[in-house]
N, C-alpha and C. Protein backbone atom coordinates (compact mmCIF):
# COMPACT_ATOMS: atom_id res chain seq x y z
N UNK A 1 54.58 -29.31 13.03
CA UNK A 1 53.77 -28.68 12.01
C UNK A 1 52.39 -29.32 11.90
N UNK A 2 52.12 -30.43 12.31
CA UNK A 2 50.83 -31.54 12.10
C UNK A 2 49.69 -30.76 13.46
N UNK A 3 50.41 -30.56 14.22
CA UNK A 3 49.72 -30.18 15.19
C UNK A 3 49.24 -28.42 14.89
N UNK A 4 49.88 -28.10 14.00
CA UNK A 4 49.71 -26.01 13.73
C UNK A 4 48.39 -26.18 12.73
N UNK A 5 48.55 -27.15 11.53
CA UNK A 5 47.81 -27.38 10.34
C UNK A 5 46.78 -27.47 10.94
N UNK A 6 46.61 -28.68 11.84
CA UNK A 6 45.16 -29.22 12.16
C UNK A 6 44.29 -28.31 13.11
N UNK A 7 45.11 -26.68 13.95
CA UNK A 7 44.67 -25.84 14.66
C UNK A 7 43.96 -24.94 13.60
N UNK A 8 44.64 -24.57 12.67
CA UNK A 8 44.62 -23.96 10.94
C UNK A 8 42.78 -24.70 10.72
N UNK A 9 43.23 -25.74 10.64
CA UNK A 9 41.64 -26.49 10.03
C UNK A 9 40.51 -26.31 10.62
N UNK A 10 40.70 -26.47 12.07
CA UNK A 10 39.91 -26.26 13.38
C UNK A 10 39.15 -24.92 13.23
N UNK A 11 40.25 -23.69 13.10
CA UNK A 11 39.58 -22.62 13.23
C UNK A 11 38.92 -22.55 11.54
N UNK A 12 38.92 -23.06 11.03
CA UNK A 12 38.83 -22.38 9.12
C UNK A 12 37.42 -23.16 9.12
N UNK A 13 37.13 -24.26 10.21
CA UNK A 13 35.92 -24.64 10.24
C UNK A 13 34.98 -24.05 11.24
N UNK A 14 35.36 -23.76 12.34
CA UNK A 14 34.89 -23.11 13.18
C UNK A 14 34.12 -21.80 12.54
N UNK A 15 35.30 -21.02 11.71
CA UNK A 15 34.68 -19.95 11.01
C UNK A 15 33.35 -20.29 10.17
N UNK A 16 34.01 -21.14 9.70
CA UNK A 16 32.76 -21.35 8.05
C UNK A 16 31.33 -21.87 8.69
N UNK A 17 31.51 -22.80 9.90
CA UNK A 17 30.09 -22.92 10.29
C UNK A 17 29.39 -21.82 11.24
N UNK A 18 30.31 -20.87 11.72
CA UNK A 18 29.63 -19.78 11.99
C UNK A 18 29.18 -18.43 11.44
N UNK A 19 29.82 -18.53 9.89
CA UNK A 19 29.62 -17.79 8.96
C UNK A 19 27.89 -18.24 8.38
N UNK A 20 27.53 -19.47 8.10
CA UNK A 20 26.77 -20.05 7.86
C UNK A 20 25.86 -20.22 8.46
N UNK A 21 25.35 -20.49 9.98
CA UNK A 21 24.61 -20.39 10.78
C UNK A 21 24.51 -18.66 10.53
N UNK A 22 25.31 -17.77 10.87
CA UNK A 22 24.71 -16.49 11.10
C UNK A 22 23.74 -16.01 9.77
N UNK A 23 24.10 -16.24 8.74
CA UNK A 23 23.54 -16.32 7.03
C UNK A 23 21.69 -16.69 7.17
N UNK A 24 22.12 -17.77 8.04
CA UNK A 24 21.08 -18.25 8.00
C UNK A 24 19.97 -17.71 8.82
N UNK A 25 20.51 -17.53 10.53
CA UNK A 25 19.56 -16.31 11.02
C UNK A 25 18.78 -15.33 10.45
N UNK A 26 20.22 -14.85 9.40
CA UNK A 26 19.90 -13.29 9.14
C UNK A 26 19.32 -13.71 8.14
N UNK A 27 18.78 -14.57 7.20
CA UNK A 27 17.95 -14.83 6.05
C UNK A 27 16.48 -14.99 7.02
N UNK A 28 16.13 -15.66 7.86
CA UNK A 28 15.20 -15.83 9.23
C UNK A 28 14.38 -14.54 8.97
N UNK A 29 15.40 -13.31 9.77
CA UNK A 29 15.41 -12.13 9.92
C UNK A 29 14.46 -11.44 8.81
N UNK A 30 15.17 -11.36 8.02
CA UNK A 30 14.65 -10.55 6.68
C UNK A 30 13.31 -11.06 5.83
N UNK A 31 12.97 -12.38 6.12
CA UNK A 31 11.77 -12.32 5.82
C UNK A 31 10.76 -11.96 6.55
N UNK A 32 10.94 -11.83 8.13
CA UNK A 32 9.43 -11.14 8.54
C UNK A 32 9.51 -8.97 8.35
N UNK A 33 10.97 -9.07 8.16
CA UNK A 33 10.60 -7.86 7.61
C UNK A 33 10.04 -7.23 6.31
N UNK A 34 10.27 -8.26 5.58
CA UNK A 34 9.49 -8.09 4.04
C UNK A 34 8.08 -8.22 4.15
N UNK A 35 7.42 -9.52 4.94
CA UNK A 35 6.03 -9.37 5.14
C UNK A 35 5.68 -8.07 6.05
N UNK A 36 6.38 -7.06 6.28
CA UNK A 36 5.64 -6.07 7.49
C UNK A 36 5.31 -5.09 6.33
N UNK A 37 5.79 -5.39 5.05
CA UNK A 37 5.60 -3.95 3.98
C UNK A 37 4.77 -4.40 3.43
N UNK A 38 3.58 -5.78 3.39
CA UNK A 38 2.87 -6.53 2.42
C UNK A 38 1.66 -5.25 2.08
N UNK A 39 1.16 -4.35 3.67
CA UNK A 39 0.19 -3.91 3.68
C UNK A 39 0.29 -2.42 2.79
N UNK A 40 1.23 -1.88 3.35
CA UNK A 40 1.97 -0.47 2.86
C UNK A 40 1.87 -0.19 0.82
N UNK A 41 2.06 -1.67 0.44
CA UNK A 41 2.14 -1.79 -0.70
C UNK A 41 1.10 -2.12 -1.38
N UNK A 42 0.18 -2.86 -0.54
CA UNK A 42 -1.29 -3.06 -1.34
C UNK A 42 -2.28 -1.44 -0.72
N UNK A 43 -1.87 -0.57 0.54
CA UNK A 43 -2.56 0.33 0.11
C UNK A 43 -1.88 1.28 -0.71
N UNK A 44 -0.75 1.40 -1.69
CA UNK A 44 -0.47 2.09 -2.33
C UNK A 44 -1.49 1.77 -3.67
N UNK A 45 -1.01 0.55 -3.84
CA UNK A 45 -1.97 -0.22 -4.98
C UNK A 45 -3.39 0.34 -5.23
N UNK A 46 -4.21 0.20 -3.89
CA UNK A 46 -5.07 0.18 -3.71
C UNK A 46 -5.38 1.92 -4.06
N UNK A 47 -4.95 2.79 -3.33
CA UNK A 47 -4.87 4.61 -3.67
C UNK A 47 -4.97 4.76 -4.80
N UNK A 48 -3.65 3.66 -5.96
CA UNK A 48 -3.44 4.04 -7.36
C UNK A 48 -5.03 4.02 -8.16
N UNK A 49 -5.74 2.62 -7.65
CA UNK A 49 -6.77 2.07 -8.20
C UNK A 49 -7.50 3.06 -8.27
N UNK A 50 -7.80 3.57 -7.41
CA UNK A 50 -9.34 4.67 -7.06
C UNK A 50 -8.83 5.93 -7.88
N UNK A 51 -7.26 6.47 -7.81
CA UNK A 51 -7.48 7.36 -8.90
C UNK A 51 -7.32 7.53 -10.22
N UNK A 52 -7.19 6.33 -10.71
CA UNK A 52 -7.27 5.72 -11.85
C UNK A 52 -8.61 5.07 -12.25
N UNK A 53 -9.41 4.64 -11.65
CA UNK A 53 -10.53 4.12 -12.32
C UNK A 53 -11.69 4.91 -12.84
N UNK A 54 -11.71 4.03 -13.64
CA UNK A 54 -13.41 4.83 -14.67
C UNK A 54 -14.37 5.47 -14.10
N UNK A 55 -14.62 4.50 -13.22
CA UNK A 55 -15.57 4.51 -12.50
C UNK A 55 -15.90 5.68 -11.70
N UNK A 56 -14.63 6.24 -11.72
CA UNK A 56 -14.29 7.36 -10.62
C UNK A 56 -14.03 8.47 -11.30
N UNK A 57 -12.93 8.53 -11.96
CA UNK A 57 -12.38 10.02 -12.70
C UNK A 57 -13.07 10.35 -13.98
N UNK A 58 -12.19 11.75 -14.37
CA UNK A 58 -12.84 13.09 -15.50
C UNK A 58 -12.64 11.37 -16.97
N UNK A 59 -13.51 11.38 -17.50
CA UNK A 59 -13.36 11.07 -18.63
C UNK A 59 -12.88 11.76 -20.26
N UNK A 60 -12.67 11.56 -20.76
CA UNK A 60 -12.19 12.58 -22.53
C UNK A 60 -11.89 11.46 -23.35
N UNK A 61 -13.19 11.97 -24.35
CA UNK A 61 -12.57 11.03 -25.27
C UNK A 61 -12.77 9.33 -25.01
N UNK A 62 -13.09 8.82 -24.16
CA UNK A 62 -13.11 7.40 -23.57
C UNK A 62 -12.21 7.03 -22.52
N UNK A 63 -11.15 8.03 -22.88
CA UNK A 63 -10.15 7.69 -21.95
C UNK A 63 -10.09 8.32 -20.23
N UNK A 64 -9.50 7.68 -19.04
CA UNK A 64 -9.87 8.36 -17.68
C UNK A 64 -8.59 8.85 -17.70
N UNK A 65 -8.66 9.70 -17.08
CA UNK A 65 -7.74 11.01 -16.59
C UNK A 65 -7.45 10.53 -15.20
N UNK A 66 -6.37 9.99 -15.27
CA UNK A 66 -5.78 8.99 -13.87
C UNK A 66 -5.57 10.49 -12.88
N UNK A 67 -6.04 10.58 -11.69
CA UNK A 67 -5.48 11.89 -10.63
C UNK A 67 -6.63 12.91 -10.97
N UNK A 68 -7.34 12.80 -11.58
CA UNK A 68 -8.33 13.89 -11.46
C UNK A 68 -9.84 12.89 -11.13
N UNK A 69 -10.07 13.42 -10.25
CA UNK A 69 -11.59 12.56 -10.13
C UNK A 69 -13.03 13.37 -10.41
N UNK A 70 -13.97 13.03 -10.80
CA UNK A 70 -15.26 13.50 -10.63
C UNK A 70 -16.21 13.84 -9.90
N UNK A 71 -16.30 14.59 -9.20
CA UNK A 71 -17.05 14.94 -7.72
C UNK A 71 -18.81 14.26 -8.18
N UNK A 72 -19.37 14.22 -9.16
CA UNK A 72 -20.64 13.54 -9.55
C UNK A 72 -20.58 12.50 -9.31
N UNK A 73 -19.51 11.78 -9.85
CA UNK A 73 -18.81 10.12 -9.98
C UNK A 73 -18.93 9.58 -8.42
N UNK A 74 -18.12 10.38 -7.83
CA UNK A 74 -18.23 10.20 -6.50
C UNK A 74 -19.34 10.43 -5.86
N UNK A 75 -20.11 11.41 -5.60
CA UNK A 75 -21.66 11.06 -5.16
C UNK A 75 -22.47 9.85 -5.86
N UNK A 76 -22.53 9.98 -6.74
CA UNK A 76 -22.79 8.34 -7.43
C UNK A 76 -22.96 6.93 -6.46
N UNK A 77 -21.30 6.97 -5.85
CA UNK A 77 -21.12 5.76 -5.13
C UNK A 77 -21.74 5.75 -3.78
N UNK A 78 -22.38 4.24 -3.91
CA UNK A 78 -22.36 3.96 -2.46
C UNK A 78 -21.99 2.98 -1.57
N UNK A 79 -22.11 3.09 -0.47
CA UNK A 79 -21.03 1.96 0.19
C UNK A 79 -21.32 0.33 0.04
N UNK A 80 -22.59 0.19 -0.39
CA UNK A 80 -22.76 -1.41 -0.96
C UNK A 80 -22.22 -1.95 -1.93
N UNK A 81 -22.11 -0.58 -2.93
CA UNK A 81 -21.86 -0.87 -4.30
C UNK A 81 -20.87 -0.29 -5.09
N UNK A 82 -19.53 -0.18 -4.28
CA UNK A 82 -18.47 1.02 -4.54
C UNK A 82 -17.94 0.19 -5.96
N UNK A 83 -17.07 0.28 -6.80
CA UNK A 83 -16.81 0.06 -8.51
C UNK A 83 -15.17 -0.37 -7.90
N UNK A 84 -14.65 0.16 -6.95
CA UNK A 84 -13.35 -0.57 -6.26
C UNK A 84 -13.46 -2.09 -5.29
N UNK A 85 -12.85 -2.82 -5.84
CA UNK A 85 -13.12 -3.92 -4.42
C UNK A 85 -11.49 -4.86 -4.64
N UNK A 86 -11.52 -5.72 -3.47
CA UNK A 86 -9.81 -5.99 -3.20
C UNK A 86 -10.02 -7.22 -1.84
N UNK A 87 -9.54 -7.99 -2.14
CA UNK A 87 -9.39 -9.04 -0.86
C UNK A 87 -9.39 -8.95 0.11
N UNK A 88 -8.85 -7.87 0.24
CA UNK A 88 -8.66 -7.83 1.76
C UNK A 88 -9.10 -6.82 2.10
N UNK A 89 -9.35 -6.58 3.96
CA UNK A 89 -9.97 -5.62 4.01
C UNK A 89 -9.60 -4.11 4.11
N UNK A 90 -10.00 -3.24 3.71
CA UNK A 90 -9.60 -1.85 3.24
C UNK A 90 -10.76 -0.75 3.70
N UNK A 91 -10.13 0.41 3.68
CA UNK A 91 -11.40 1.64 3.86
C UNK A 91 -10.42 2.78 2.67
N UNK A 92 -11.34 3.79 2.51
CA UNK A 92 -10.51 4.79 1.35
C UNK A 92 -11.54 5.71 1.49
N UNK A 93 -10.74 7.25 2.23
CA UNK A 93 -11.41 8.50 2.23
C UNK A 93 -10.64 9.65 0.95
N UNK A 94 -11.82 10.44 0.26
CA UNK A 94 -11.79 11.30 -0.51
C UNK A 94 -11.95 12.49 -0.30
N UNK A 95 -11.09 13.61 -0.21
CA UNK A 95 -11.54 14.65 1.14
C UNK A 95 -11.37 15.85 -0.18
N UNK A 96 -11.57 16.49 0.11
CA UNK A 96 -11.03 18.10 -0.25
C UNK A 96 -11.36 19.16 0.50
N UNK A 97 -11.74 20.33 0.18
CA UNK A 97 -12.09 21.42 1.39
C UNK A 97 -13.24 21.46 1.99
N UNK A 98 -14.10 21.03 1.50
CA UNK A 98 -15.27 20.68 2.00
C UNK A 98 -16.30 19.68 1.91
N UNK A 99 -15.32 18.59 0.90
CA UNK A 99 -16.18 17.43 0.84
C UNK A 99 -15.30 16.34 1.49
N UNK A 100 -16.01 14.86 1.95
CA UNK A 100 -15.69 13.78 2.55
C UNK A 100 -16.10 12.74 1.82
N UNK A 101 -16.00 11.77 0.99
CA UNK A 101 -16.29 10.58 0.65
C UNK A 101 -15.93 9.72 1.15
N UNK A 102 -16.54 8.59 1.75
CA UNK A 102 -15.80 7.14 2.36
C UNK A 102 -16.25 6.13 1.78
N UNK A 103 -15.28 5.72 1.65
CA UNK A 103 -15.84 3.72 1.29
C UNK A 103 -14.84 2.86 1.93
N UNK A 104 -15.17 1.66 1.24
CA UNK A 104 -14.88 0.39 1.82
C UNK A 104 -15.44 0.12 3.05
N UNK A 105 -14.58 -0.40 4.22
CA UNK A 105 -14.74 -0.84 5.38
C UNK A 105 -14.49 0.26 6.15
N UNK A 106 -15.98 0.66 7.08
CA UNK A 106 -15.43 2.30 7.89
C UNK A 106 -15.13 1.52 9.35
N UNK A 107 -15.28 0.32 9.44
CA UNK A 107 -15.15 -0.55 10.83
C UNK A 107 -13.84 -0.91 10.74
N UNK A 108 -13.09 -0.35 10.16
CA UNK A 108 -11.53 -0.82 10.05
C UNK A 108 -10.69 -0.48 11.22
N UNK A 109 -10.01 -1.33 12.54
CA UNK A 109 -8.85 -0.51 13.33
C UNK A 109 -8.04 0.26 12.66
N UNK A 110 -7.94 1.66 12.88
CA UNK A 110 -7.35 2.51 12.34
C UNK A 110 -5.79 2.53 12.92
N UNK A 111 -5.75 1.76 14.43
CA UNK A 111 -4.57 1.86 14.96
C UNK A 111 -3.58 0.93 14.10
N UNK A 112 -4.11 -0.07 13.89
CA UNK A 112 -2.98 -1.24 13.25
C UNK A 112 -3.26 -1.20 11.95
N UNK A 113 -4.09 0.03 10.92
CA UNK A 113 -4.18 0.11 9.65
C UNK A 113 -2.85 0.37 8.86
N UNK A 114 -2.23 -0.10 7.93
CA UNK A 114 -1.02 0.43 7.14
C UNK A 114 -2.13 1.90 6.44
N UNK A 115 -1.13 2.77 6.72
CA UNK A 115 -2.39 4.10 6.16
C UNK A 115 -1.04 4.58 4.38
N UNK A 116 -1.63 4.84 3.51
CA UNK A 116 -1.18 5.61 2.32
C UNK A 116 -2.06 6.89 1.98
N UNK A 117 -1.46 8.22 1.63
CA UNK A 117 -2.06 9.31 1.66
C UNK A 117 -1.70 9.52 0.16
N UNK A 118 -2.51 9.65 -0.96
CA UNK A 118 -1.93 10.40 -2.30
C UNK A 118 -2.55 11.57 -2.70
N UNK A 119 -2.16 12.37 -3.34
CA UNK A 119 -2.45 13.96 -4.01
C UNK A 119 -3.79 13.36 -5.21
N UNK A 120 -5.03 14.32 -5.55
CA UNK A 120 -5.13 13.92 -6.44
C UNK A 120 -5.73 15.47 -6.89
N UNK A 121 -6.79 15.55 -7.79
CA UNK A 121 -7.28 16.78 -7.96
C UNK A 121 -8.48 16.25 -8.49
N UNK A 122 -9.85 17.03 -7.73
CA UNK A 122 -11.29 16.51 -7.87
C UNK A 122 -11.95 17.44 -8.61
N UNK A 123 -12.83 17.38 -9.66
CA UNK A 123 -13.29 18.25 -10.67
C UNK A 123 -14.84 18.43 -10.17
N UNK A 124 -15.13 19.70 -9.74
CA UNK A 124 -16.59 20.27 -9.46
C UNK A 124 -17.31 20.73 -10.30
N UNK A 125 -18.64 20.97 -10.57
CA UNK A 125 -19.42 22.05 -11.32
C UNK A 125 -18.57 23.49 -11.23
N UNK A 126 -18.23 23.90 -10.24
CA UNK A 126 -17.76 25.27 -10.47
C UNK A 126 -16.04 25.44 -10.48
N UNK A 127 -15.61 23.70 -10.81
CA UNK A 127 -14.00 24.19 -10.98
C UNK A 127 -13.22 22.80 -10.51
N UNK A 128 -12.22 23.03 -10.90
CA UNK A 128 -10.57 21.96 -9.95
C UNK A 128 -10.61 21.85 -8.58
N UNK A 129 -10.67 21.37 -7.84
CA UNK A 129 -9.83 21.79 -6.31
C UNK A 129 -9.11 20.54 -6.08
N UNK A 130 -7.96 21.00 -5.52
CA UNK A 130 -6.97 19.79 -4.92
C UNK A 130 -7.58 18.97 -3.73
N UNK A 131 -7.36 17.63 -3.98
CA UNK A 131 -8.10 16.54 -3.00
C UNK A 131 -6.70 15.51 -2.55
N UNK A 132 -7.42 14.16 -1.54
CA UNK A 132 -6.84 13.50 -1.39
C UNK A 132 -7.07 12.59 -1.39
N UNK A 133 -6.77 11.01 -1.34
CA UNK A 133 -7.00 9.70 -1.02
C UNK A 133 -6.42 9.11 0.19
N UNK A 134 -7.03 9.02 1.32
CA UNK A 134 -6.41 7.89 2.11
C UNK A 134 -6.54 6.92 2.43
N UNK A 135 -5.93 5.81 1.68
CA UNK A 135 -6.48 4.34 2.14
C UNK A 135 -5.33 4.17 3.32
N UNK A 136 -6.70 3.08 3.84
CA UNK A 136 -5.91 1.96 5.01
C UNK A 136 -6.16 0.60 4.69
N UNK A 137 -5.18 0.11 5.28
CA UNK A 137 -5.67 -1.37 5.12
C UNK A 137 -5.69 -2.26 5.88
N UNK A 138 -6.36 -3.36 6.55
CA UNK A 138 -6.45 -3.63 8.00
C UNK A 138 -5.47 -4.95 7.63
C-alpha cells in the first residue's frame, strides 16, 4: 500500500503543478490580448467626444445636443486649432452627403489605424441630414 499512496501523491502533484504552470501561461496569454483593444476603445471614446462637445454640436438652452452637430460649428474648425485633442495620435472624419470635415492627424497609417464609425445627425441652414464620425487611431 506505501508504494500505491506515494504513486497517488506523485500524480496529485504532477497534476497540481501542471494545472498551475498552464494558469499561468494562460494569464501570459490574456494580457496581450487586452492591450490589442486599448486602441478600439479610446477611438470609441474619442467618436463619443466629438459628438458630444460644445464646441461642435446644436446648442438649446446652454445645453449641447450630444449626436447632432452643427455644420457652422464645423466650418469654424481648423486643423491647428480643432476644440478636440487626446494623447495620442488620432484623425476624425465628418462626412454626410456632400460634406467632408477632417481633423486631427490626416498623416495617420490608415492600415494599422484601430478605425470606429458612429451615426450622428448634422444640422444645416436648410435642414437635418444624417452624418458620420470616423475616428482612427494610430
Amino acid at each position: 500500500m506505501e508504494l500505491a499512496e506515494f504513486m497517488i501523491k506523485i500524480i496529485v502533484i504532477a497534476t497540481l503543478t501542471i494545472g498551475i504552470l498552464g494558469m499561468v501561461l494562460q494569464s501570459a496569454s490574456f494580457e496581450g490580448a487586452v492591450q490589442t483593444y486599448d486602441k478600439e476603445r479610446l477611438a470609441v471614446d474619442v467618436a463619443q467626444a466629438i459628438s458630444a462637445a460644445p464646441c461642435l454640436t446644436v446648442s438649446e438652452n446652454g445645453d449641447a445636443r450630444k449626436g447632432l452637430l452643427d455644420s457652422s460649428k464645423l466650418n469654424a474648425q481648423t486643423q491647428g486649432s480643432f476644440c478636440i485633442s487626446s494623447g495620442t495620435v488620432w484623425s476624425a472624419e465628418v462626412s454626410s452627403v456632400n460634406n467632408l470635415w477632417t481633423f486631427g492627424n490626416p498623416e495617420l497609417n490608415t492600415q494599422t489605424a484601430a478605425k470606429k464609425i458612429i451615426p450622428v445627425a448634422i444640422m444645416f441652414p436648410e435642414g437635418v441630414r444624417p452624418g458620420k464620425i470616423t475616428v482612427r487611431i494610430g
